[in-house]
C-alpha atoms as a PDB file:
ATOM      1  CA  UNK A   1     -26.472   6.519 -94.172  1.00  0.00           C
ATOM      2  CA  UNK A   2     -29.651   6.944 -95.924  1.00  0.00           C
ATOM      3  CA  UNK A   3     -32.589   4.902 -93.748  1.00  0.00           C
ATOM      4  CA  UNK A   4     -36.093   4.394 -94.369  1.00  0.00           C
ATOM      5  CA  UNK A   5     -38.144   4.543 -91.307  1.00  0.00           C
ATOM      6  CA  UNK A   6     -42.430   4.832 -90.378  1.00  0.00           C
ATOM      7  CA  UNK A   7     -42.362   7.180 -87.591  1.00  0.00           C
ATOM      8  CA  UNK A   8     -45.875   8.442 -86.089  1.00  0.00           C
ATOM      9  CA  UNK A   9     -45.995  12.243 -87.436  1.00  0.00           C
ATOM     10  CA  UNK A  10     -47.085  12.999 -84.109  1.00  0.00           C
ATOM     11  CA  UNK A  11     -44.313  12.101 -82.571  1.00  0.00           C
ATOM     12  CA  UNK A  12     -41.537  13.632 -85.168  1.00  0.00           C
ATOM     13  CA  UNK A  13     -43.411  16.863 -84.764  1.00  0.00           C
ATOM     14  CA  UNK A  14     -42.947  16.707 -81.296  1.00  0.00           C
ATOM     15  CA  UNK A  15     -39.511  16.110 -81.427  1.00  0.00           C
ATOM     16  CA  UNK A  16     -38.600  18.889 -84.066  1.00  0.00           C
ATOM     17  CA  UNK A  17     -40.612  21.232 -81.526  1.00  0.00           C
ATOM     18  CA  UNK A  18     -38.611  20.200 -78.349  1.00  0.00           C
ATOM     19  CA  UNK A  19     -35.507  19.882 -80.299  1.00  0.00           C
ATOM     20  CA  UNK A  20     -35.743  23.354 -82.182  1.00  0.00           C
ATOM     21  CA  UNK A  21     -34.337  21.745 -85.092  1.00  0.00           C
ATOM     22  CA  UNK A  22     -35.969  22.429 -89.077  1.00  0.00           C
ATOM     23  CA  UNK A  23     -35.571  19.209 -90.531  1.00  0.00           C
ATOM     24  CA  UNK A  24     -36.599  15.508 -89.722  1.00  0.00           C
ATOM     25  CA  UNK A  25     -32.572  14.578 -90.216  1.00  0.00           C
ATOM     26  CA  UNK A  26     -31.498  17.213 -87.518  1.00  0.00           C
ATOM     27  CA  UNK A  27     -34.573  16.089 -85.384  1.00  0.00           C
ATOM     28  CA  UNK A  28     -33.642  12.593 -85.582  1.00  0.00           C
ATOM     29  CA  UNK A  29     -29.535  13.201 -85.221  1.00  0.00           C
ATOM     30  CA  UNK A  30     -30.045  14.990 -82.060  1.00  0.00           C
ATOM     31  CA  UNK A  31     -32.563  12.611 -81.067  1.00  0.00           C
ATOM     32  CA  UNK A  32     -29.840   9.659 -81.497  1.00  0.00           C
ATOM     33  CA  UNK A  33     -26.893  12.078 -79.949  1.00  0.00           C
ATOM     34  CA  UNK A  34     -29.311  12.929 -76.601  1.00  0.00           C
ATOM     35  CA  UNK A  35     -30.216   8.980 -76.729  1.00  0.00           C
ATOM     36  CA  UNK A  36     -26.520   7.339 -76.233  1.00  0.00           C
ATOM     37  CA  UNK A  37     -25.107  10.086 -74.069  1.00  0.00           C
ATOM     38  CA  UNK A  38     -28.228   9.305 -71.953  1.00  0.00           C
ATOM     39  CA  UNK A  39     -27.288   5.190 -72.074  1.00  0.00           C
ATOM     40  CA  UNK A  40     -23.342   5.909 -71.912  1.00  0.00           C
ATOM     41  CA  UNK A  41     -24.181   8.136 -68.038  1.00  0.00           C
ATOM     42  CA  UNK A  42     -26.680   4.962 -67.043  1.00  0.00           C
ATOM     43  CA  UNK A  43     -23.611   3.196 -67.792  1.00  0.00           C
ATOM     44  CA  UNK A  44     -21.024   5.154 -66.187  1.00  0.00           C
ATOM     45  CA  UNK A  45     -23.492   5.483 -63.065  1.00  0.00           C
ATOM     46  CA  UNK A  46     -23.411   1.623 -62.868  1.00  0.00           C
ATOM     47  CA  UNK A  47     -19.913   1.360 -62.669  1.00  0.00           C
ATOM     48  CA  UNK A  48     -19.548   3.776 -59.843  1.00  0.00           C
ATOM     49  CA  UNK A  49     -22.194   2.391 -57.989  1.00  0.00           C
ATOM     50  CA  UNK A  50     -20.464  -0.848 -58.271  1.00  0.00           C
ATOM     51  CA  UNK A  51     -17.111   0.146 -57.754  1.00  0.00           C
ATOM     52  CA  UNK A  52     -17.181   3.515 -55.798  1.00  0.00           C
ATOM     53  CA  UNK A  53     -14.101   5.933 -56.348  1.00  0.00           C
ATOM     54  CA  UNK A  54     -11.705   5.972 -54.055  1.00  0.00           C
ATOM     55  CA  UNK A  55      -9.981   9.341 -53.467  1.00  0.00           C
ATOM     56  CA  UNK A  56      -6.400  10.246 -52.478  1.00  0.00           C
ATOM     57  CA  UNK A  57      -6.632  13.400 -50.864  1.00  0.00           C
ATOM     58  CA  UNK A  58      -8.992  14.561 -47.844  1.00  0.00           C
ATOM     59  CA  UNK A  59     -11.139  17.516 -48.733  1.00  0.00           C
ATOM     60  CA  UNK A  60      -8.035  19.683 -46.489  1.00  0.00           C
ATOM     61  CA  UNK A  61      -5.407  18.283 -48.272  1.00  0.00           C
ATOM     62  CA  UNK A  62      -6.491  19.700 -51.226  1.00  0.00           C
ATOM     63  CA  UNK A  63      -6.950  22.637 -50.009  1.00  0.00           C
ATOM     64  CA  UNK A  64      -3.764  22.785 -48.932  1.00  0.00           C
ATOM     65  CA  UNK A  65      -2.766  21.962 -52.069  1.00  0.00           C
ATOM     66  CA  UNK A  66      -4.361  24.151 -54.081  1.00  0.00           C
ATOM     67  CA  UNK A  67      -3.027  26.966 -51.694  1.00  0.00           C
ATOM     68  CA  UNK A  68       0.693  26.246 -52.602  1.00  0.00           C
END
């Protein structure tokens, strides 16, 4: 998708620094990758905290598990 944007050049050249990448696209595609992985664990993190995982095993039944 081709997308016409004003970004400060400030903070583009930041982000190709910290990024390592050599062109605005890359910057900006890692940029959006690092963004929603970032939203998708705030997410994730929400859910557990509201509904806590419940585990089968005790920590020595496992490791009697993994021993067979």
């Amino acid at each position: 998708m081709k997308v016409t944007a004003i970004i400060p050049d400030d903070l583009i050249a930041e982000a190709m620094e910290l990024s390592k990448s050599g062109t605005v696209t890359d910057t900006l595609k890692i940029a959006l990758i690092t963004y929603i992985r970032s939203q998708k664990l705030k997410e994730l993190g929400t859910m557990v905290f509201n509904e806590p995982l419940e585990f089968k095993y005790s920590s020595q039944e496992l490791r009697d598990l993994n021993r067979k």
